[in-house]
PDB file of N, CA and C in Angstrom:
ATOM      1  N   UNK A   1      14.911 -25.327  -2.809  1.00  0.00           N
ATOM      2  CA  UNK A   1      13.562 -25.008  -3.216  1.00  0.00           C
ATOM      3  C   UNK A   1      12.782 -24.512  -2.000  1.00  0.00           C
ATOM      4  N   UNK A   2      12.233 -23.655  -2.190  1.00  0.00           N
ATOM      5  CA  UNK A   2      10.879 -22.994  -1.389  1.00  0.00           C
ATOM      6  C   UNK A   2       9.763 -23.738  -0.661  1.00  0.00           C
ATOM      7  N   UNK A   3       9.568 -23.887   0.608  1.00  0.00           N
ATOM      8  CA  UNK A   3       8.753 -24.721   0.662  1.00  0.00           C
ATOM      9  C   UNK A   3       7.809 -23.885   0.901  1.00  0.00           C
ATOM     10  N   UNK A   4       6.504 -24.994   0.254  1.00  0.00           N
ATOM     11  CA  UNK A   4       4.935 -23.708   0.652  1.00  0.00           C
ATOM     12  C   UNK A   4       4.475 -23.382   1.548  1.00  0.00           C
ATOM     13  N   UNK A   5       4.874 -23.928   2.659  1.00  0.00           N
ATOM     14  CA  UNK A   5       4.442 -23.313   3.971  1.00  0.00           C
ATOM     15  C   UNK A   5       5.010 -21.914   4.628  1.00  0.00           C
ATOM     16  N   UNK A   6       6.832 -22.162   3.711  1.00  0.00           N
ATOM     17  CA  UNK A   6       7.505 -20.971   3.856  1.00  0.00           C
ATOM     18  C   UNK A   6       6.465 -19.567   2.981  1.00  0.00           C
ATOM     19  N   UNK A   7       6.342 -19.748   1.816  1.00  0.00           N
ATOM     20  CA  UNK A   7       5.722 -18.636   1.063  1.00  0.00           C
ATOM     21  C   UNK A   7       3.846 -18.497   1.924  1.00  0.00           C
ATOM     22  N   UNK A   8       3.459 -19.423   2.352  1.00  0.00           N
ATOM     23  CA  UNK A   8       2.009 -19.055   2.979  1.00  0.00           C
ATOM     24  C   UNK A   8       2.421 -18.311   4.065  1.00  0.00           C
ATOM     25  N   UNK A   9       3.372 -18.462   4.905  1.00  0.00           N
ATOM     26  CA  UNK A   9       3.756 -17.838   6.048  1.00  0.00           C
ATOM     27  C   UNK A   9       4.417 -16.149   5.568  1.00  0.00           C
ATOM     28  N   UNK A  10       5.003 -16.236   4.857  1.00  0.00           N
ATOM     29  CA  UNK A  10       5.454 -15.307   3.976  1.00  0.00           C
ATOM     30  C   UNK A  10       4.369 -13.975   4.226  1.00  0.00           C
ATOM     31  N   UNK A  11       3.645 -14.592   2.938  1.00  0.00           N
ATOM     32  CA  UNK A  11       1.759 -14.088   2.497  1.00  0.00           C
ATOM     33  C   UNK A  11       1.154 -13.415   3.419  1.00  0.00           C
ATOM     34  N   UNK A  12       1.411 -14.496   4.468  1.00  0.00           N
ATOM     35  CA  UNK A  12      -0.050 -13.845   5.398  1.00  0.00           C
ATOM     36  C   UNK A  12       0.654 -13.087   6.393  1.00  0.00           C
ATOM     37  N   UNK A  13       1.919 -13.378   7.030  1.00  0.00           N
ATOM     38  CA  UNK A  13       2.697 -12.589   8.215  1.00  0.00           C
ATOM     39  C   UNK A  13       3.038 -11.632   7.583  1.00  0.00           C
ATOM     40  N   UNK A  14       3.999 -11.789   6.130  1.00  0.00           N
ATOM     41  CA  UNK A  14       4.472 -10.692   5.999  1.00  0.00           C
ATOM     42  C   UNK A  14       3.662  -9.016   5.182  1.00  0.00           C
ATOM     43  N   UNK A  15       2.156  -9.334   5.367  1.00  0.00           N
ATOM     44  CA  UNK A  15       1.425  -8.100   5.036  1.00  0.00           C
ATOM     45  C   UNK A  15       1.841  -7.054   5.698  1.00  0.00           C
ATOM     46  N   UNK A  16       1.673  -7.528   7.075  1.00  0.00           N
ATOM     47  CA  UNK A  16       1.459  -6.440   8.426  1.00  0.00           C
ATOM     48  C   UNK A  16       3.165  -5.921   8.514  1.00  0.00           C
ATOM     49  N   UNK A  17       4.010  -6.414   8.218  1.00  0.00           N
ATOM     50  CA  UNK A  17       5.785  -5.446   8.188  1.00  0.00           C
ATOM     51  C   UNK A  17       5.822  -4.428   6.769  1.00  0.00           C
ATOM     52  N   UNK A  18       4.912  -5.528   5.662  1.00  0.00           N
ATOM     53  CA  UNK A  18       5.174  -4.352   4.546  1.00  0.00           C
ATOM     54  C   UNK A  18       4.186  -3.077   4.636  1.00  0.00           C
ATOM     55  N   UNK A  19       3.616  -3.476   5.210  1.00  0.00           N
ATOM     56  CA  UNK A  19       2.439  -2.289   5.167  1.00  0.00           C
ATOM     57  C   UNK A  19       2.928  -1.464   6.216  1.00  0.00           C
ATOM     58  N   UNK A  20       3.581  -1.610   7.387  1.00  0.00           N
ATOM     59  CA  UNK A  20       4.278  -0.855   8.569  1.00  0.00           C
ATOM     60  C   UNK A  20       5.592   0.234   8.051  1.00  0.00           C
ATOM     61  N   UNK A  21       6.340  -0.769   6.984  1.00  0.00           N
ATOM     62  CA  UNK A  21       7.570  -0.298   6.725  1.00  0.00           C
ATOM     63  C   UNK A  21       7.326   0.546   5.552  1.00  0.00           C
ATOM     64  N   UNK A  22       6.512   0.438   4.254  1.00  0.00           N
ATOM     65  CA  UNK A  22       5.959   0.748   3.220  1.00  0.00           C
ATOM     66  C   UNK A  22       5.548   2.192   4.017  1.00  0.00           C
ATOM     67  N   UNK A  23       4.625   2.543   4.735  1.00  0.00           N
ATOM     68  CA  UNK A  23       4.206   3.662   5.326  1.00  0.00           C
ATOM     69  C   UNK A  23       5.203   4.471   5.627  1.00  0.00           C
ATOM     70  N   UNK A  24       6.236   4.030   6.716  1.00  0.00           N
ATOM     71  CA  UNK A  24       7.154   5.301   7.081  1.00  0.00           C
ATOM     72  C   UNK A  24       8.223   5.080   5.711  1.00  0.00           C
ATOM     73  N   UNK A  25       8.455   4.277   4.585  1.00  0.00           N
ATOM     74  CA  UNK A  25       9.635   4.880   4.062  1.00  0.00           C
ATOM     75  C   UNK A  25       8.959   5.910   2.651  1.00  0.00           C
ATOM     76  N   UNK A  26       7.399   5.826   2.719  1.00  0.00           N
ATOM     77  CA  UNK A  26       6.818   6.379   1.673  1.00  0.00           C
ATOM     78  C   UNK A  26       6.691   8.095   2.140  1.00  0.00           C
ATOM     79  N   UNK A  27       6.671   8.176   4.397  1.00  0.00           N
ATOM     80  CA  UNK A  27       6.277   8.981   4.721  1.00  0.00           C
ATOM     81  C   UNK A  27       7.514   9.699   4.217  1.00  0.00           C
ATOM     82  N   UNK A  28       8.579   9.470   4.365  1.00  0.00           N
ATOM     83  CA  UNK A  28       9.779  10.204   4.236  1.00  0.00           C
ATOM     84  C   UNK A  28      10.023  10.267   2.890  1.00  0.00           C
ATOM     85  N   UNK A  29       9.961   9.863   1.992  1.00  0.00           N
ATOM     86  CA  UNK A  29      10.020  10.934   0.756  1.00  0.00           C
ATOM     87  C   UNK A  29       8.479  11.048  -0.104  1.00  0.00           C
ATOM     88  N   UNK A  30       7.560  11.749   1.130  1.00  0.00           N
ATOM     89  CA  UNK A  30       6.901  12.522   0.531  1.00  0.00           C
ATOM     90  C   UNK A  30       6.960  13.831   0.078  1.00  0.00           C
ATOM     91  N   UNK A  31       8.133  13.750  -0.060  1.00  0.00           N
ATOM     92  CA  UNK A  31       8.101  15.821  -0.614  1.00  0.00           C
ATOM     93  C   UNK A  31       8.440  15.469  -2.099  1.00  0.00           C
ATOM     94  N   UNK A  32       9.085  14.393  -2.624  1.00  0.00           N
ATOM     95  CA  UNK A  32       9.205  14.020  -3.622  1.00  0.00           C
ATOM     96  C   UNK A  32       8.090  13.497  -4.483  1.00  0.00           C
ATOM     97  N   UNK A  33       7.845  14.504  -5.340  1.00  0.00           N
ATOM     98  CA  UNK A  33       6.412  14.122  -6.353  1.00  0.00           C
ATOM     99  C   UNK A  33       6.553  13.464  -7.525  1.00  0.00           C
ATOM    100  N   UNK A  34       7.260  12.283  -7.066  1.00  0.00           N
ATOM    101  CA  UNK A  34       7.416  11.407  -8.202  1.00  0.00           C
ATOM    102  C   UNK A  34       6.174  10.151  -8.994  1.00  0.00           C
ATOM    103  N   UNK A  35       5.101  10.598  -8.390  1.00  0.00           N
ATOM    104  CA  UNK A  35       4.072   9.959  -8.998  1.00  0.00           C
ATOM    105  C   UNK A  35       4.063   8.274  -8.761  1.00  0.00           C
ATOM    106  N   UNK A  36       4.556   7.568  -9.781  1.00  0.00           N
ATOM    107  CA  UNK A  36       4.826   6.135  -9.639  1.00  0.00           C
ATOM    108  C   UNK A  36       5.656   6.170  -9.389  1.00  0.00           C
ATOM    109  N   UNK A  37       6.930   6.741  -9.809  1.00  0.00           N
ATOM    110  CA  UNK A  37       8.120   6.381  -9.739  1.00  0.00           C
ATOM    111  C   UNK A  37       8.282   6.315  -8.081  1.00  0.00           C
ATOM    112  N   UNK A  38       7.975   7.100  -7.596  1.00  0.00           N
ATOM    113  CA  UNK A  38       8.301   7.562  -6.482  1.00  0.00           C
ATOM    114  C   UNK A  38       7.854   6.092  -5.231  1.00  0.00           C
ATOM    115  N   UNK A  39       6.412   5.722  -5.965  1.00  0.00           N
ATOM    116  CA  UNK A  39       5.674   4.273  -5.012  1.00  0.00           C
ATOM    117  C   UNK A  39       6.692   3.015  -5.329  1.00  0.00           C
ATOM    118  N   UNK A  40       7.135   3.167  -6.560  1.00  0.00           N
ATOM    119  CA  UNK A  40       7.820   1.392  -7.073  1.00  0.00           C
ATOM    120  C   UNK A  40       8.995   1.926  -6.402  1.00  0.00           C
ATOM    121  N   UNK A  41       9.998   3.123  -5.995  1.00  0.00           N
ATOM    122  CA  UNK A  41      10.796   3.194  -5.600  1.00  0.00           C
ATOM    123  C   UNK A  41      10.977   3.009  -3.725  1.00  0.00           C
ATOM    124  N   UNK A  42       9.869   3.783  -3.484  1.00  0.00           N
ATOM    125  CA  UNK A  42       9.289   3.430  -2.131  1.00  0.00           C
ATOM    126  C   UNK A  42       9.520   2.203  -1.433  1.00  0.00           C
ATOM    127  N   UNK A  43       8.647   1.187  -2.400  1.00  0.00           N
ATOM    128  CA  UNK A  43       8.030  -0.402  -2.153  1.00  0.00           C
ATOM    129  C   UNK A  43       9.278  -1.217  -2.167  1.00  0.00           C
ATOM    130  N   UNK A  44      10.114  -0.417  -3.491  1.00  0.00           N
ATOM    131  CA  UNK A  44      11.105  -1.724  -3.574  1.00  0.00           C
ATOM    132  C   UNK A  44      12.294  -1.307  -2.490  1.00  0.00           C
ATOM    133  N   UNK A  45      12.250  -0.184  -1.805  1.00  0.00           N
ATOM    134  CA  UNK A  45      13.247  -0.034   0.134  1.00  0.00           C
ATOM    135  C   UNK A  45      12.421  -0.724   0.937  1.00  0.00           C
ATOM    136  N   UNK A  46      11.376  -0.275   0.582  1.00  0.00           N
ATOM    137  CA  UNK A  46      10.817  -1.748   1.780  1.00  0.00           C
ATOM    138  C   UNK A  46      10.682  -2.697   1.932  1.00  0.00           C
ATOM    139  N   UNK A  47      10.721  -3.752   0.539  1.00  0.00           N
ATOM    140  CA  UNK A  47      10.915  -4.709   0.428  1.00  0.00           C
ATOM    141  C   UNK A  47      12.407  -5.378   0.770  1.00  0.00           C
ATOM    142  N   UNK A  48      13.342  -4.777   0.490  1.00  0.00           N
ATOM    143  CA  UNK A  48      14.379  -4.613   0.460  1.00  0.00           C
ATOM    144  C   UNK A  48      14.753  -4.329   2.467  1.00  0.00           C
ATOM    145  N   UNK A  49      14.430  -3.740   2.982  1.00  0.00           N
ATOM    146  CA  UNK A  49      14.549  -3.674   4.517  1.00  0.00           C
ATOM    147  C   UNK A  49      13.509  -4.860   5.138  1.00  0.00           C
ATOM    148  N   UNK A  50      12.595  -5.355   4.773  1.00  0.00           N
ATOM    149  CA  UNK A  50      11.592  -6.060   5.364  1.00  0.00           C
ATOM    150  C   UNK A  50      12.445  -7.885   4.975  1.00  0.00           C
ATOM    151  N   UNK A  51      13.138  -7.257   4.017  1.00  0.00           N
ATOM    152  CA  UNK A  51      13.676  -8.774   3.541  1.00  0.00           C
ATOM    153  C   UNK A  51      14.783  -8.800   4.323  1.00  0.00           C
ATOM    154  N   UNK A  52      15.861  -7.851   4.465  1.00  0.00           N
ATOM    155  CA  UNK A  52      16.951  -8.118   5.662  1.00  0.00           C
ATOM    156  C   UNK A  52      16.494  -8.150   7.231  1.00  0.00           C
ATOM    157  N   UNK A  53      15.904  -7.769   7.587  1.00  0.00           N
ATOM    158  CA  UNK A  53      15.309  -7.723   9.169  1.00  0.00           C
ATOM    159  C   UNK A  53      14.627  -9.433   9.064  1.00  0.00           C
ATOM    160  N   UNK A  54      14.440  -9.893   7.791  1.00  0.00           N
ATOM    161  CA  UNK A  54      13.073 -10.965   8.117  1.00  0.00           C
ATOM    162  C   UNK A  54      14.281 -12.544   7.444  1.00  0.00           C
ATOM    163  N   UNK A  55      15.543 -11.827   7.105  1.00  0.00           N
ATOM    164  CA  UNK A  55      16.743 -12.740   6.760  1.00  0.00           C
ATOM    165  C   UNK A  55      17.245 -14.130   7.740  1.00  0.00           C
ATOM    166  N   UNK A  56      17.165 -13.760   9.045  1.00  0.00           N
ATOM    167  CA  UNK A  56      17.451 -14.569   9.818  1.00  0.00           C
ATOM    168  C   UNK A  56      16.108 -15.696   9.823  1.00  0.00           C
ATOM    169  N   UNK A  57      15.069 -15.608   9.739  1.00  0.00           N
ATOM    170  CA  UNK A  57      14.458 -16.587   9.734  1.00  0.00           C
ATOM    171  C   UNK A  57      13.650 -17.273   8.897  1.00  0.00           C
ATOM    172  N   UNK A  58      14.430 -16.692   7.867  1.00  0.00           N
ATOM    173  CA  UNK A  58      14.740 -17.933   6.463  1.00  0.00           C
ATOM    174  C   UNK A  58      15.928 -18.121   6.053  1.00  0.00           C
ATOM    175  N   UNK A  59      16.805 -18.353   7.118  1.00  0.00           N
ATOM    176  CA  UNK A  59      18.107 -18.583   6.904  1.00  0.00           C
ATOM    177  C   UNK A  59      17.763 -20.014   5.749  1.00  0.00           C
ATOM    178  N   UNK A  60      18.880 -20.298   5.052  1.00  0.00           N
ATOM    179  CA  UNK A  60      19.028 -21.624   4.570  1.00  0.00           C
ATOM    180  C   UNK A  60      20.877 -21.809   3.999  1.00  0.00           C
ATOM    181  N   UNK A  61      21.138 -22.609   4.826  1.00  0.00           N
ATOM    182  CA  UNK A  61      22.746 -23.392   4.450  1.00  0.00           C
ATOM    183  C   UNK A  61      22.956 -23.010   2.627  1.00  0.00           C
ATOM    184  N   UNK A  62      22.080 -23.263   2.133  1.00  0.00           N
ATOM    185  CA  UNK A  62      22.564 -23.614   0.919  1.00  0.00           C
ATOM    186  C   UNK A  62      21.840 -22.329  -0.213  1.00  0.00           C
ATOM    187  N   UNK A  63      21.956 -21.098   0.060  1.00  0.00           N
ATOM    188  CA  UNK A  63      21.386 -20.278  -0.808  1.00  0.00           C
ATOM    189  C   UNK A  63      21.473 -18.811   0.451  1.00  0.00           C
ATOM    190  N   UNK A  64      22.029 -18.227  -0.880  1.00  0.00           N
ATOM    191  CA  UNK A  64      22.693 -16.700  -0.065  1.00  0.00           C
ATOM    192  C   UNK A  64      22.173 -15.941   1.082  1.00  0.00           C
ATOM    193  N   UNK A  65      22.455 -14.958   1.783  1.00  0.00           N
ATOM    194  CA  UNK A  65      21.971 -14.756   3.085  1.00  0.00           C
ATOM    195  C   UNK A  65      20.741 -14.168   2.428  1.00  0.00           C
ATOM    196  N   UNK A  66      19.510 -14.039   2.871  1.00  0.00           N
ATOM    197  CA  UNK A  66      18.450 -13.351   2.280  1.00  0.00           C
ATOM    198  C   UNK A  66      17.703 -13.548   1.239  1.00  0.00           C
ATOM    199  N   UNK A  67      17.995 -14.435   0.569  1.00  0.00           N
ATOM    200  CA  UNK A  67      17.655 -14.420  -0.893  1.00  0.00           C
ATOM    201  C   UNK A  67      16.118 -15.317  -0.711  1.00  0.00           C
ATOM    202  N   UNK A  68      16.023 -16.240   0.586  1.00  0.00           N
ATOM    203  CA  UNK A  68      14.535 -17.096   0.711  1.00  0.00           C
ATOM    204  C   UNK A  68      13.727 -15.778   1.200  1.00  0.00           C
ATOM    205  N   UNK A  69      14.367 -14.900   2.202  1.00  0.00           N
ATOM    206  CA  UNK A  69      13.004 -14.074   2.683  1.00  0.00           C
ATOM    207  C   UNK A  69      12.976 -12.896   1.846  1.00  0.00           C
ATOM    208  N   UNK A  70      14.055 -12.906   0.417  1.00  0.00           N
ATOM    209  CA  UNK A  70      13.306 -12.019  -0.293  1.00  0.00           C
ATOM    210  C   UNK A  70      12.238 -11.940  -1.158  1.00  0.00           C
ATOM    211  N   UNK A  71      12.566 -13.660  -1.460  1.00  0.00           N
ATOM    212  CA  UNK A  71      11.125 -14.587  -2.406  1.00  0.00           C
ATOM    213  C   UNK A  71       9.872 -14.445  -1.892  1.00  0.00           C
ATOM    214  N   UNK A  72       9.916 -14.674  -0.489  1.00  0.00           N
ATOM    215  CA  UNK A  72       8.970 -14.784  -0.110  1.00  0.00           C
ATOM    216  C   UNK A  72       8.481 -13.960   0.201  1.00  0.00           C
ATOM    217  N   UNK A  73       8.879 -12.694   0.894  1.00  0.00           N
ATOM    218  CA  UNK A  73       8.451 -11.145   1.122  1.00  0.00           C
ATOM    219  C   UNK A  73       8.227 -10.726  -0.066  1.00  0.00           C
ATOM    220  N   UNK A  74       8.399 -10.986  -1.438  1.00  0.00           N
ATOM    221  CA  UNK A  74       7.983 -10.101  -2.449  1.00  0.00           C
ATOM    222  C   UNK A  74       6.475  -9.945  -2.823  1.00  0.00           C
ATOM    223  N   UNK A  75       5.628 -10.864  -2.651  1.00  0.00           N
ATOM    224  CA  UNK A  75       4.417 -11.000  -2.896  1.00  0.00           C
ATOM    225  C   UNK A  75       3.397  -9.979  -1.963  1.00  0.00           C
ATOM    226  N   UNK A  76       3.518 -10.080  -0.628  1.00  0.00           N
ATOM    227  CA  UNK A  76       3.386  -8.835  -0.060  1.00  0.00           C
ATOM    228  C   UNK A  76       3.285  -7.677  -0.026  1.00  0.00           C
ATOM    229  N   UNK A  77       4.732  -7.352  -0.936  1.00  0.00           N
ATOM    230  CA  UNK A  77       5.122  -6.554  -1.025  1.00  0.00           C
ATOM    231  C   UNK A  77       4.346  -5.761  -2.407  1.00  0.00           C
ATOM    232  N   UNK A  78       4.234  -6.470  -3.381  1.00  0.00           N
ATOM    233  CA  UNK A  78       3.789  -6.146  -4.997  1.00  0.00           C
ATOM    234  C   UNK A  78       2.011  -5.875  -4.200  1.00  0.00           C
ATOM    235  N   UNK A  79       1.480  -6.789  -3.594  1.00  0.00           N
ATOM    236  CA  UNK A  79       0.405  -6.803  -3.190  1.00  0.00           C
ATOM    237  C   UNK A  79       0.290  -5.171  -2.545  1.00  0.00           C
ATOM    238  N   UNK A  80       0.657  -4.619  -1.606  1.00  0.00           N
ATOM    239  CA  UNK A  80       0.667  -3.155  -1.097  1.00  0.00           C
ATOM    240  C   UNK A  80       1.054  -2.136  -2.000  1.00  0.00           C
ATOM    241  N   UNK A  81       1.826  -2.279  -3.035  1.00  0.00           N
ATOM    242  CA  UNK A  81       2.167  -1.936  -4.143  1.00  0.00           C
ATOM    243  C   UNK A  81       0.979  -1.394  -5.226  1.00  0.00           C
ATOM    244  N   UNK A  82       0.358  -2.913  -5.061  1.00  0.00           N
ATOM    245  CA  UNK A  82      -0.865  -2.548  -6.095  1.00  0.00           C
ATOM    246  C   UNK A  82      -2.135  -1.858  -5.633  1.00  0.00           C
ATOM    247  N   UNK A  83      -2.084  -1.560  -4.408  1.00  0.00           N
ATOM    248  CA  UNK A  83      -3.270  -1.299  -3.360  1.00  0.00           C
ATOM    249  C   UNK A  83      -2.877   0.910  -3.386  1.00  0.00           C
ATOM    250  N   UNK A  84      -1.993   0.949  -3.247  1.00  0.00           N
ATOM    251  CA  UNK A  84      -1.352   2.227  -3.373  1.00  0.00           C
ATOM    252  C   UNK A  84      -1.392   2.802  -4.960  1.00  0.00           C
ATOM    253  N   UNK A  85      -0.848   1.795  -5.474  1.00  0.00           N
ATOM    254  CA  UNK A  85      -1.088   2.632  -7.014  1.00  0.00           C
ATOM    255  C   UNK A  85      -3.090   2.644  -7.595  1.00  0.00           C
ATOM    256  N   UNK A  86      -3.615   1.443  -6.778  1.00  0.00           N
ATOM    257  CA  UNK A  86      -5.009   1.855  -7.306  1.00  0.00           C
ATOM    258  C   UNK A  86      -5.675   3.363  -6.527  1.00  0.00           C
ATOM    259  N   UNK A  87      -5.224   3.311  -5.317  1.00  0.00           N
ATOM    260  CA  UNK A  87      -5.591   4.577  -4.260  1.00  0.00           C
ATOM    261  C   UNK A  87      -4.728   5.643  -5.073  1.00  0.00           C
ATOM    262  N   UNK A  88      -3.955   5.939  -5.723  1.00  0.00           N
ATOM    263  CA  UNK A  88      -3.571   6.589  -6.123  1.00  0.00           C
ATOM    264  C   UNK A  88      -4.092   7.627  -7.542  1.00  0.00           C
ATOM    265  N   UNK A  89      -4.243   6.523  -8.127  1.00  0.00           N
ATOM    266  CA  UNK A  89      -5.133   6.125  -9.517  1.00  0.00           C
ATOM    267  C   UNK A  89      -6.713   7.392  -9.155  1.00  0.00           C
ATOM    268  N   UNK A  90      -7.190   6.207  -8.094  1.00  0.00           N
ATOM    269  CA  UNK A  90      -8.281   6.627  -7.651  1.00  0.00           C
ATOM    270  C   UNK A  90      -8.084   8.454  -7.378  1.00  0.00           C
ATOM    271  N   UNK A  91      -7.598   9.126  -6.305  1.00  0.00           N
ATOM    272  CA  UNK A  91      -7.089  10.013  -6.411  1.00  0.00           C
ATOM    273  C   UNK A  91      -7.008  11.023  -7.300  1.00  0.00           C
ATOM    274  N   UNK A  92      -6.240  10.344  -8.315  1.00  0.00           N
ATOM    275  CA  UNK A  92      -6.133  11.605  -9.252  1.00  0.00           C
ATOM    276  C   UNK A  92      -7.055  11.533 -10.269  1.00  0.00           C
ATOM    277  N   UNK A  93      -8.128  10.424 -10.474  1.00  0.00           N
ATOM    278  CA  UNK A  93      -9.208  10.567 -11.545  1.00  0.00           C
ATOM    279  C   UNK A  93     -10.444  11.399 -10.380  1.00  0.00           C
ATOM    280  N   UNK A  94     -10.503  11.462  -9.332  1.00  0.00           N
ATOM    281  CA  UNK A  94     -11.122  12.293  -8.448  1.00  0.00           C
ATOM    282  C   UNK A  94     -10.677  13.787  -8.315  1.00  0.00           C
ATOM    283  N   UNK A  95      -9.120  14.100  -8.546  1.00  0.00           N
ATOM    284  CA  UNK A  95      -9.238  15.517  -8.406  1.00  0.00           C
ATOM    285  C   UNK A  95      -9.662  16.135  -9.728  1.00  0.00           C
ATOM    286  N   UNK A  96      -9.635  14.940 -11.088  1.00  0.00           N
ATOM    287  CA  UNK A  96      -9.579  15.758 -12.607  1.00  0.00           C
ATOM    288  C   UNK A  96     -11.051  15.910 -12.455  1.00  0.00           C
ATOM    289  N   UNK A  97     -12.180  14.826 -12.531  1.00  0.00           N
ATOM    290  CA  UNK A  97     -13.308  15.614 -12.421  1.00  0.00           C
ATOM    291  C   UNK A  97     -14.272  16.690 -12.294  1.00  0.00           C
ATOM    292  N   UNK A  98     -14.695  17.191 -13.333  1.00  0.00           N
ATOM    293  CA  UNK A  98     -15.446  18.507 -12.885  1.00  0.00           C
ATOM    294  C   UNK A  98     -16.664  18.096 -11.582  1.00  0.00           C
ATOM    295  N   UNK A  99     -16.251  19.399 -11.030  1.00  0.00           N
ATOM    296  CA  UNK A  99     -17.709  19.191  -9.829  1.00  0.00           C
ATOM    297  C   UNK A  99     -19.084  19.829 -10.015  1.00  0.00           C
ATOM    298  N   UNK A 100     -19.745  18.969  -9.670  1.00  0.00           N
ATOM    299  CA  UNK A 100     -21.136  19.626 -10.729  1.00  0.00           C
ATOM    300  C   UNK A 100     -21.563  21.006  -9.482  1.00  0.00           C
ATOM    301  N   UNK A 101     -22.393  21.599 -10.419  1.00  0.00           N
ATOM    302  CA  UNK A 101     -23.022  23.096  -9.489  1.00  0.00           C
ATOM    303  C   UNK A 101     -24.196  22.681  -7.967  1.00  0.00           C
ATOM    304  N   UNK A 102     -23.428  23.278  -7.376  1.00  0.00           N
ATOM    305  CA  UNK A 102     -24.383  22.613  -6.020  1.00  0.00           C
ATOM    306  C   UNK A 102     -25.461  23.153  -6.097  1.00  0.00           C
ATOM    307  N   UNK A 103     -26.849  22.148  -6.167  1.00  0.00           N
ATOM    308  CA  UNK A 103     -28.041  22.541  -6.051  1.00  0.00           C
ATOM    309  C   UNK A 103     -28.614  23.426  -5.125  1.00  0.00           C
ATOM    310  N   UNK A 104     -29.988  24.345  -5.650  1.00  0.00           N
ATOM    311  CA  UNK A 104     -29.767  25.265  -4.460  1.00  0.00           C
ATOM    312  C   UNK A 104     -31.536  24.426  -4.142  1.00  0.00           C
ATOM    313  N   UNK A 105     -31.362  25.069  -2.130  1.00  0.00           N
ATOM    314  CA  UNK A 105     -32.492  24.673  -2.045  1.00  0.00           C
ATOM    315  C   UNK A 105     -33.642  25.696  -1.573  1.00  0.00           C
ATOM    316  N   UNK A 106     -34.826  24.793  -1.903  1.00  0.00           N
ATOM    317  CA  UNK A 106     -36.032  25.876  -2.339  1.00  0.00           C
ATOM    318  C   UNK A 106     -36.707  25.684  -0.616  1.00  0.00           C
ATOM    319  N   UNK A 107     -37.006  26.659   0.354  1.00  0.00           N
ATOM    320  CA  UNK A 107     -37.991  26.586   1.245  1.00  0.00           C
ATOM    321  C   UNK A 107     -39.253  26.353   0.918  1.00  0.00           C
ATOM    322  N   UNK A 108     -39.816  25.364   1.866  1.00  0.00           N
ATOM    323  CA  UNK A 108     -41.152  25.203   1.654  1.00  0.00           C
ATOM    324  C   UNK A 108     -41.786  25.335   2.662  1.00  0.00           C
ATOM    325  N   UNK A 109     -42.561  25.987   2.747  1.00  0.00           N
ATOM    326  CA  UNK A 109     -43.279  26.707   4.076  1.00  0.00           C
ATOM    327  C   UNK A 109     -44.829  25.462   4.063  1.00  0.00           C
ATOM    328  N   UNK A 110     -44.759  25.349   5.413  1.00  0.00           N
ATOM    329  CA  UNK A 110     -46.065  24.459   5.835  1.00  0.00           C
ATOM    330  C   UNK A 110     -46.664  25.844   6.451  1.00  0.00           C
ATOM    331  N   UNK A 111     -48.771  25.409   6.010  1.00  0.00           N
ATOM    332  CA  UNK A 111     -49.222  26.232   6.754  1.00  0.00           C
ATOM    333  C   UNK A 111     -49.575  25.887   8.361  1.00  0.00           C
ATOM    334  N   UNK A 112     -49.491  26.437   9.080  1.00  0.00           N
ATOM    335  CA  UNK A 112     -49.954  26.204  10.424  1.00  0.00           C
ATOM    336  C   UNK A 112     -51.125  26.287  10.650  1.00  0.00           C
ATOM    337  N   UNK A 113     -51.729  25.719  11.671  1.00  0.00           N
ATOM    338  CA  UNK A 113     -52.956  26.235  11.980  1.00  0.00           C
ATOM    339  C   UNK A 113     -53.618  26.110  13.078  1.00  0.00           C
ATOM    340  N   UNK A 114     -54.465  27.012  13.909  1.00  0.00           N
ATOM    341  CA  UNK A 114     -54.347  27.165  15.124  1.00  0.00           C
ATOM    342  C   UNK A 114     -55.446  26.748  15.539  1.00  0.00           C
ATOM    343  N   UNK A 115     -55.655  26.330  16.706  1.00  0.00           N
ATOM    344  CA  UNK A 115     -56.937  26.229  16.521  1.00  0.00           C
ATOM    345  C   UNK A 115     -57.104  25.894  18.184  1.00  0.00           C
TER     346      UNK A 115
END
C-alpha cells in the first residue's frame, strides 16, 4: 500500500518534472495536429518517462519495478494535462470569435488662447 506521504511528495515534487518533461515531449511532436489526441498522447510519454527516471526512488521489494512512482506521478501528471487542454480550449474559442470593427477615433481640438 501507498503511503501518503509517498503520494504528497509525489503531488508537490513531481509538478516541476511533469511540467519540464510534458514541454519538450509536446515540443517535439508539434508538427503533429492532433488536437487532443495529440496532448493525452503527449502526457501519457511523459508520464511514462517521469515514472521510469523517478522508479528508483520508489523502489519497493514487493510490487513491480515502477509501478509506486507511476501511482504516484500520475496525479501530476492528469493535473498538467488538464491545464493544457483548458489553454487549449481557451485558444481555440478565441481564434473562432468574430472580432468586432475597430472603433475609429474622432479628434478633438482644444481652443488655445493667447494671451
Amino acid at each position: 500500500m501507498l503511503a501518503s506521504l509517498d503520494l504528497l511528495v509525489g503531488a508537490v515534487v513531481g509538478v516541476l518534472p511533469a511540467w519540464v518533461v510534458s514541454r519538450l515531449v509536446l515540443r517535439a511532436v508539434r508538427a503533429w495536429h492532433g488536437g487532443s489526441t495529440r496532448l493525452i498522447v503527449g502526457h501519457a510519454v511523459s508520464w511514462v518517462l517521469c515514472s521510469l527516471a523517478a522508479a528508483p526512488l520508489f523502489a519497493a521489494s514487493e510490487q513491480p519495478y515502477g509501478l509506486r512512482a507511476a501511482v504516484v506521478l500520475i496525479f501530476p501528471q492528469l493535473c498538467m494535462l488538464l491545464a493544457d487542454a483548458v489553454r487549449q480550449q481557451q485558444s481555440a474559442t478565441q481564434a473562432t470569435e468574430p472580432r468586432s470593427a475597430p472603433r475609429r477615433r474622432t479628434l478633438i481640438a482644444r481652443k488655445v488662447t493667447t494671451g
